[in-house]
C-alpha atoms as a PDB file:
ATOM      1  CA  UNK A   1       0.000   0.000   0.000  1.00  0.00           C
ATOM      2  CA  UNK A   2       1.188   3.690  -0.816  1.00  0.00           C
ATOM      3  CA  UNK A   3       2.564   5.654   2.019  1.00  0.00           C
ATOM      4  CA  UNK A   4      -0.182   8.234   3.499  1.00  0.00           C
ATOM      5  CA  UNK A   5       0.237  12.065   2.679  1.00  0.00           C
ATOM      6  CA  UNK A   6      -0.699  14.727   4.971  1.00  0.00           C
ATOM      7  CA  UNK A   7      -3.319  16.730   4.419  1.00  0.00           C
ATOM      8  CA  UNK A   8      -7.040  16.129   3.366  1.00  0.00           C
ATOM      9  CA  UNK A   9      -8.352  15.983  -0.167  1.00  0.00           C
ATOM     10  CA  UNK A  10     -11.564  17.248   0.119  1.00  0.00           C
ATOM     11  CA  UNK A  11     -13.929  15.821  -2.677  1.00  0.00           C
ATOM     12  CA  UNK A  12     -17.092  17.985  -3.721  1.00  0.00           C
ATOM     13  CA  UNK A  13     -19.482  17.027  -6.184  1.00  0.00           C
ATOM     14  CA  UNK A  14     -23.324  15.902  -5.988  1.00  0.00           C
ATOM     15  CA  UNK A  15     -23.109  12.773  -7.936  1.00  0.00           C
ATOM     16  CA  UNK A  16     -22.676  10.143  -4.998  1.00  0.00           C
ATOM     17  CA  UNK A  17     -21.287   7.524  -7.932  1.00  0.00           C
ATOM     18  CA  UNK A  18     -18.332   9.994  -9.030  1.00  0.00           C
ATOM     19  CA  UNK A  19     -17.771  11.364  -5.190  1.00  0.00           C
ATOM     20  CA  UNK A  20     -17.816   7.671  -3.584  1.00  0.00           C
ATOM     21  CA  UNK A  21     -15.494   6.293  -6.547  1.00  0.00           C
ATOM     22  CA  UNK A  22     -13.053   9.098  -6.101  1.00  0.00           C
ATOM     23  CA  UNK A  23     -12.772   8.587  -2.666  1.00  0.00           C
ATOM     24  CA  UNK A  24     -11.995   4.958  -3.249  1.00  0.00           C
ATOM     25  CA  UNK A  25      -9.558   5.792  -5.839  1.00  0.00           C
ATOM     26  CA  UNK A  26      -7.816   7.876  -3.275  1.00  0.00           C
ATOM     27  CA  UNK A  27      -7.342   5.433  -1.052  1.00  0.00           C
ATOM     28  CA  UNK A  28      -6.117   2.905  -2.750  1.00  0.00           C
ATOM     29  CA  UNK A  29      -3.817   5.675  -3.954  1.00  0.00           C
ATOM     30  CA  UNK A  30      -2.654   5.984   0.138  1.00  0.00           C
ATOM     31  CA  UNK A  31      -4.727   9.508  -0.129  1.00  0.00           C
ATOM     32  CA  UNK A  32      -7.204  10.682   2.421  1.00  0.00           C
ATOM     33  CA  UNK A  33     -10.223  12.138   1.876  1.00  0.00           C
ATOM     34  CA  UNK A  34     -13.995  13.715   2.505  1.00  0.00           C
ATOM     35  CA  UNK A  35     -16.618  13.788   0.638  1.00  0.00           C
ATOM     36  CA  UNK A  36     -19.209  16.562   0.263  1.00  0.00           C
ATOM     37  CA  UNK A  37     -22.821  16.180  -1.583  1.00  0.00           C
ATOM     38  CA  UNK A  38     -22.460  19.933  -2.650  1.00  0.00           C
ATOM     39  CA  UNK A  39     -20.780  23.477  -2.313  1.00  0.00           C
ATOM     40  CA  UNK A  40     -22.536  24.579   0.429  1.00  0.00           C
ATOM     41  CA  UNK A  41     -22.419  21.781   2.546  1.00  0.00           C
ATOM     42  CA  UNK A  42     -18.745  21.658   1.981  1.00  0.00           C
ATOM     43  CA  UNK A  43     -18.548  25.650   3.247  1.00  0.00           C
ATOM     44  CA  UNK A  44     -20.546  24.488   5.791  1.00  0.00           C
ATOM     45  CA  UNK A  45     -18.549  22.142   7.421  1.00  0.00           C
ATOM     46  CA  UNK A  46     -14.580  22.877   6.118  1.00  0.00           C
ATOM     47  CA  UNK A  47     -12.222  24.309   8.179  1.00  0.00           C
ATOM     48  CA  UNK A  48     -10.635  27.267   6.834  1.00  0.00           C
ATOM     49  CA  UNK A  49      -7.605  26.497   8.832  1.00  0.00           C
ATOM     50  CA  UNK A  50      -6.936  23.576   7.475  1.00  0.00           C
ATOM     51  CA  UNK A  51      -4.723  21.910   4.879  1.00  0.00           C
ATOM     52  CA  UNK A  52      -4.916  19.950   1.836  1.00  0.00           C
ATOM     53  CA  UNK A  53      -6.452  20.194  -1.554  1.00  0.00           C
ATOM     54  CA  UNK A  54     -10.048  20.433  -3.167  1.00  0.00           C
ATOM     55  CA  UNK A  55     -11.446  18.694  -5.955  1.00  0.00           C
ATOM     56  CA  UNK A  56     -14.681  20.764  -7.000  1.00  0.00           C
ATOM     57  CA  UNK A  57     -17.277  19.607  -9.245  1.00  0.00           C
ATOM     58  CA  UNK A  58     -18.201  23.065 -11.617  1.00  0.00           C
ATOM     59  CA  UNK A  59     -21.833  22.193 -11.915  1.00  0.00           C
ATOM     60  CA  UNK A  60     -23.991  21.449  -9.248  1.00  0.00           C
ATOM     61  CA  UNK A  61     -27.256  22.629  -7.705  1.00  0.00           C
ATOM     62  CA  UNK A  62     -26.995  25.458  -5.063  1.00  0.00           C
ATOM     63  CA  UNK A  63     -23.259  27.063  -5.121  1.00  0.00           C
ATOM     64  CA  UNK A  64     -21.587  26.532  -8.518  1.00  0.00           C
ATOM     65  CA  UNK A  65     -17.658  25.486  -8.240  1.00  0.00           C
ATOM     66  CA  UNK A  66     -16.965  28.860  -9.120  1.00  0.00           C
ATOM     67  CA  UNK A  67     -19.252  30.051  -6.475  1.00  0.00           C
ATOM     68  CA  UNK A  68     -17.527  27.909  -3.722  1.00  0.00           C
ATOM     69  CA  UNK A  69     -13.697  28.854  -4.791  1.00  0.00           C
ATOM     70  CA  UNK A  70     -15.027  32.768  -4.635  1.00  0.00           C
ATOM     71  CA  UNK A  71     -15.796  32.136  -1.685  1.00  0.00           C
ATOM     72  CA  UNK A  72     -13.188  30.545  -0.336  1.00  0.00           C
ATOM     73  CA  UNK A  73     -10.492  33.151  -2.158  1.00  0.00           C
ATOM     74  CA  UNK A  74     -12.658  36.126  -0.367  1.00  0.00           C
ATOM     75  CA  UNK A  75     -12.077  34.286   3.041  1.00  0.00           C
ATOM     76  CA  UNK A  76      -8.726  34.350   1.951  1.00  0.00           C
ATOM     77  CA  UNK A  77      -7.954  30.304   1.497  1.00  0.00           C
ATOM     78  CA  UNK A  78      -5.334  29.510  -0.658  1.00  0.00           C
ATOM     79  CA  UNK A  79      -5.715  25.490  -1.163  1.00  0.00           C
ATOM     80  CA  UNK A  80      -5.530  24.153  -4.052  1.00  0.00           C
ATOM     81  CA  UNK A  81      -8.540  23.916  -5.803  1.00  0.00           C
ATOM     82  CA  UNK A  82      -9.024  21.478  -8.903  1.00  0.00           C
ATOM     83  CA  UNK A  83     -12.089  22.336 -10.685  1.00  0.00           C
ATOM     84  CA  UNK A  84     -14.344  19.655 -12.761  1.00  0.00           C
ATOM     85  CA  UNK A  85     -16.187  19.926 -15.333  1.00  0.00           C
ATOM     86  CA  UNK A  86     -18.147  17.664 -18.269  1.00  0.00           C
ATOM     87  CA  UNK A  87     -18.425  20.850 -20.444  1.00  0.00           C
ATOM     88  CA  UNK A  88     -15.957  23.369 -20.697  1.00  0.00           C
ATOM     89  CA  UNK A  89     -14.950  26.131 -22.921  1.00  0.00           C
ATOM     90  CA  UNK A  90     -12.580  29.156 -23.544  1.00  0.00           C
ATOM     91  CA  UNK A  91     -14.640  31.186 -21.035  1.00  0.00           C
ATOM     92  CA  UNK A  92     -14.723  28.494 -18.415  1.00  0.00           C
ATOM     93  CA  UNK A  93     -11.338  28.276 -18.513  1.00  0.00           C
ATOM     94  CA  UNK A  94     -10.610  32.110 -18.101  1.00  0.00           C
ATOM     95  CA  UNK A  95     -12.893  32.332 -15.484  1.00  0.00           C
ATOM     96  CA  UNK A  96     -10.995  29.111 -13.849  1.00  0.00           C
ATOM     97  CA  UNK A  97      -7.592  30.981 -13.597  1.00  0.00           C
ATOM     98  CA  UNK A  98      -9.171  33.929 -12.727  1.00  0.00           C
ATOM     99  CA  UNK A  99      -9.843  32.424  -9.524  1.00  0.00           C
ATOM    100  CA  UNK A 100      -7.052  31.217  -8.710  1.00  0.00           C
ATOM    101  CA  UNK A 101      -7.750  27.409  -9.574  1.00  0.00           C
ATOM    102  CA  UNK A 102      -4.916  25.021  -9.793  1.00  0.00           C
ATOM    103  CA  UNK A 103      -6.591  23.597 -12.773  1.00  0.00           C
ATOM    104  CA  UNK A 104      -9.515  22.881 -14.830  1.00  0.00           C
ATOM    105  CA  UNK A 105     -10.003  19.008 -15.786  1.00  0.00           C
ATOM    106  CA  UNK A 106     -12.556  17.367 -17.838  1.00  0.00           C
ATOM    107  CA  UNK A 107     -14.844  14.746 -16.732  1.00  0.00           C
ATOM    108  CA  UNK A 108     -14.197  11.616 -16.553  1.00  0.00           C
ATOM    109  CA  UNK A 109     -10.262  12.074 -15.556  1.00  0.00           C
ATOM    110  CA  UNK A 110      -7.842   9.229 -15.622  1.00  0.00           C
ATOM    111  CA  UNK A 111      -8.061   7.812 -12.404  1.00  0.00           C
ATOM    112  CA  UNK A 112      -3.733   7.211 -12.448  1.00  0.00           C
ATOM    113  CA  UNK A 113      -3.694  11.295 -13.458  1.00  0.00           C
ATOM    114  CA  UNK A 114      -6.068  12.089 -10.939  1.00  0.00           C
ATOM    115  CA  UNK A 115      -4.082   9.919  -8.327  1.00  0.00           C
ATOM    116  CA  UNK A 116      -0.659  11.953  -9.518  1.00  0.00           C
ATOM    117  CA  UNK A 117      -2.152  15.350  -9.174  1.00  0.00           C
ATOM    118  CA  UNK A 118      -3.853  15.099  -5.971  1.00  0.00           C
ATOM    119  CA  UNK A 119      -0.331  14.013  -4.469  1.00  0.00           C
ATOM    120  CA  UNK A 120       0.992  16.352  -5.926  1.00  0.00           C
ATOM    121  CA  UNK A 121      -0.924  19.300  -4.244  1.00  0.00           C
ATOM    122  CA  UNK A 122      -0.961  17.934  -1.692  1.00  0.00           C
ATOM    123  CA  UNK A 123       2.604  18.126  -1.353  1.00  0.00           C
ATOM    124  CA  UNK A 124       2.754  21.652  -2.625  1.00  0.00           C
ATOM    125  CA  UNK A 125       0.476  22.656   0.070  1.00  0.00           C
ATOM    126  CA  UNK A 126       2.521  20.816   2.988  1.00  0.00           C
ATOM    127  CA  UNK A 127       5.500  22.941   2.166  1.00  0.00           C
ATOM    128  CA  UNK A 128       3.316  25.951   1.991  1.00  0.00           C
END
């Protein structure tokens, strides 16, 4: 089994399939990580304080992704945030590093790609 990283990966998107199977895919990966059934539940209950990485699902009912990294950039947290999305385009994208996201992947991503760039935030956020 992979060695554990520090640090959360916090997974947010309302599809329970895609939010179960990534959590799964995690851990086998040696990754830890939360689920949350949509942005505002994840506002909700995250700790501002705390470290890791976020994997946001761009379209869901209540908050947007967008909606949820605004509103974590005006509270001033700087984790990395890896937006998803099944549709994207030029604007999207803009809009994406606009706010600061680490990047903007479509859906369905390639679970050893997904796996490589969550430990690799991860990382980046443990030395700050």
């Amino acid at each position: 089994m992979a060695s554990r990283l520090s640090g959360i990966a916090h997974i947010v998107d309302d599809d329970d399939h895609v939010r179960n199977s990534t959590i799964a895919l995690l851990k086998a990966g040696g990754i830890l990580s939360r689920g949350h059934a949509s942005g505002d539940a994840f506002l909700k209950d995250f700790d501002i304080s705390a470290g890791g990485c976020i994997l946001l699902d761009l379209h869901m009912p209540g908050l947007s992704g967008f909606q949820v990294l605004d509103n974590l950039r005006e509270q001033g947290n700087r984790l990395p945030v890896v937006l998803f999305s099944g549709r994207t385009d030029s604007i999207t994208e803009e809009l994406a590093i606009k706010l600061g996201a680490a990047a903007l992947l479509p859906k369905p991503v390639a679970p050893m790609q997904l796996i490589k760039l969550v430990r690799l935030l991860l990382a980046e956020d443990a030395v700050g």
